[in-house]
Protein backbone atom coordinates (compact mmCIF):
# COMPACT_ATOMS: atom_id res chain seq x y z
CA UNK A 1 129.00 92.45 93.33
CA UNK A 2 127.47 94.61 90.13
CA UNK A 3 125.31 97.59 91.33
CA UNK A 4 121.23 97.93 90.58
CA UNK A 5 120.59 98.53 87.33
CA UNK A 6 118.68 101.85 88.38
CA UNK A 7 121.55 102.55 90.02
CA UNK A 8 123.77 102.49 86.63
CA UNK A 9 120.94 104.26 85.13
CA UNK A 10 121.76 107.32 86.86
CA UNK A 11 125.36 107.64 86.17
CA UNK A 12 126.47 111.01 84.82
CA UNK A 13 122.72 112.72 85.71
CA UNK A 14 122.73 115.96 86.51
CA UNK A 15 120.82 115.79 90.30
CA UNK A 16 117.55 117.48 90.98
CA UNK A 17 115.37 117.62 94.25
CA UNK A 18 112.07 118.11 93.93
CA UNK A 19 109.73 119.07 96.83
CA UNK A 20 107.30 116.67 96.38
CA UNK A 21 103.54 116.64 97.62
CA UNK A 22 102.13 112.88 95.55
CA UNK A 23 99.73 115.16 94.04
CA UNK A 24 99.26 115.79 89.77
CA UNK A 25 101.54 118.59 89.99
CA UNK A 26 104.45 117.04 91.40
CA UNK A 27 103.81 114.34 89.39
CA UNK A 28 103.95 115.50 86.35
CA UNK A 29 107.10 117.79 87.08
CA UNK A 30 108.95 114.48 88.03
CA UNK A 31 108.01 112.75 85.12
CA UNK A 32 109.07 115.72 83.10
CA UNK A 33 112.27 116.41 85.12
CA UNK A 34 112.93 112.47 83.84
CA UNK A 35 112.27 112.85 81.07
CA UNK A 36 114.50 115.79 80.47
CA UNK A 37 117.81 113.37 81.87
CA UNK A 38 117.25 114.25 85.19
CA UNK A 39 117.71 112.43 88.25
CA UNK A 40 115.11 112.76 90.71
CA UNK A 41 115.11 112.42 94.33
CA UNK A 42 111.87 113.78 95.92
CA UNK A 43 111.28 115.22 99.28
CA UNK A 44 107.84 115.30 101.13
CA UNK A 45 107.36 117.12 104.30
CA UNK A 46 104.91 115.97 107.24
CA UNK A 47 104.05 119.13 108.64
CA UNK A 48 100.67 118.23 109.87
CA UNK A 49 98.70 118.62 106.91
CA UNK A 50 96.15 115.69 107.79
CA UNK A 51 95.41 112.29 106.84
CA UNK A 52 98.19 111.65 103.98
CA UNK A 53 99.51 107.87 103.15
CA UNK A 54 103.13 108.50 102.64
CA UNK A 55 103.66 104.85 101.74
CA UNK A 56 101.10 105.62 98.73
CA UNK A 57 102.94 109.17 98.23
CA UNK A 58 106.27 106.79 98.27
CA UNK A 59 104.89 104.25 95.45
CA UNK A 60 103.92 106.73 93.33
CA UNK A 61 107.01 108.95 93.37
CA UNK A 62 109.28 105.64 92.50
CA UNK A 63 106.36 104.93 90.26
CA UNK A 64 106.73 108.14 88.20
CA UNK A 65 110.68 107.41 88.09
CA UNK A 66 112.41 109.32 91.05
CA UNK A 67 115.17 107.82 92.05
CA UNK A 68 114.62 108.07 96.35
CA UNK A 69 112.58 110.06 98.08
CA UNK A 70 112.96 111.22 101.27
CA UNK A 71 109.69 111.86 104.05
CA UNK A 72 110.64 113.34 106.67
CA UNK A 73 108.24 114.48 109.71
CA UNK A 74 108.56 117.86 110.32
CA UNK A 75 105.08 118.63 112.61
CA UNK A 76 107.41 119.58 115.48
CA UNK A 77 109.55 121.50 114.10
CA UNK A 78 107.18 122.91 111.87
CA UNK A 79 104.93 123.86 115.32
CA UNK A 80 107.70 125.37 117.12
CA UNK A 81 109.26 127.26 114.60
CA UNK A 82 106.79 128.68 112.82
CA UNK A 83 103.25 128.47 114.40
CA UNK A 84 104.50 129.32 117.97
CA UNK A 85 106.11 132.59 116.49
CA UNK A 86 103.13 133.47 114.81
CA UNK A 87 100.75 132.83 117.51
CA UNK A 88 103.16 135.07 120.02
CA UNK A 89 103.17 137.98 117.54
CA UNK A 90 99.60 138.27 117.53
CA UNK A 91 99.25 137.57 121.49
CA UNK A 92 101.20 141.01 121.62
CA UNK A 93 99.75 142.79 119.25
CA UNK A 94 99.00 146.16 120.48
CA UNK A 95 100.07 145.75 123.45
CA UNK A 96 96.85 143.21 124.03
């Protein structure tokens, strides 16, 4: 069985990750980085950042020529980690 031809495509490419938002920015930068011999896989973060279609945000970063990208959903992690600590550092703040 022969592999996908994007799959051949990337043989030899140096490999790039790009943290990826679906936005103009990123975008461009992808298109760029492909341009350049890259190969792309993208990575896009759910941290909780509202009403985002990450099927659209998937299209278009396949569209622009990534090879994968990777959503992952970090809101818990993301909550724990980071907001929690923040939230307890001001709950003690001078000794309030």
């Amino acid at each position: 069985m022969s592999e996908p031809a994007s799959k051949k495509q990337n043989v030899g490419k140096e490999k790039v990750v790009l943290a990826y938002s679906g936005g103009l920015d990123t975008s461009v930068i992808l298109v760029w980085l492909v341009q350049k011999g890259f190969e792309v896989i993208c990575f896009c973060a759910n941290v909780g950042q509202g009403e985002e279609d990450y099927e659209a945000v998937k299209k278009k970063a396949l569209g622009c020529g990534a090879s994968k990208i990777h959503i992952e959903d970090l809101r818990s992690e993301f909550v724990t980690d980071f907001i929690f600590p923040a939230v307890k550092c001001n709950a003690i703040y001078e000794s309030r």
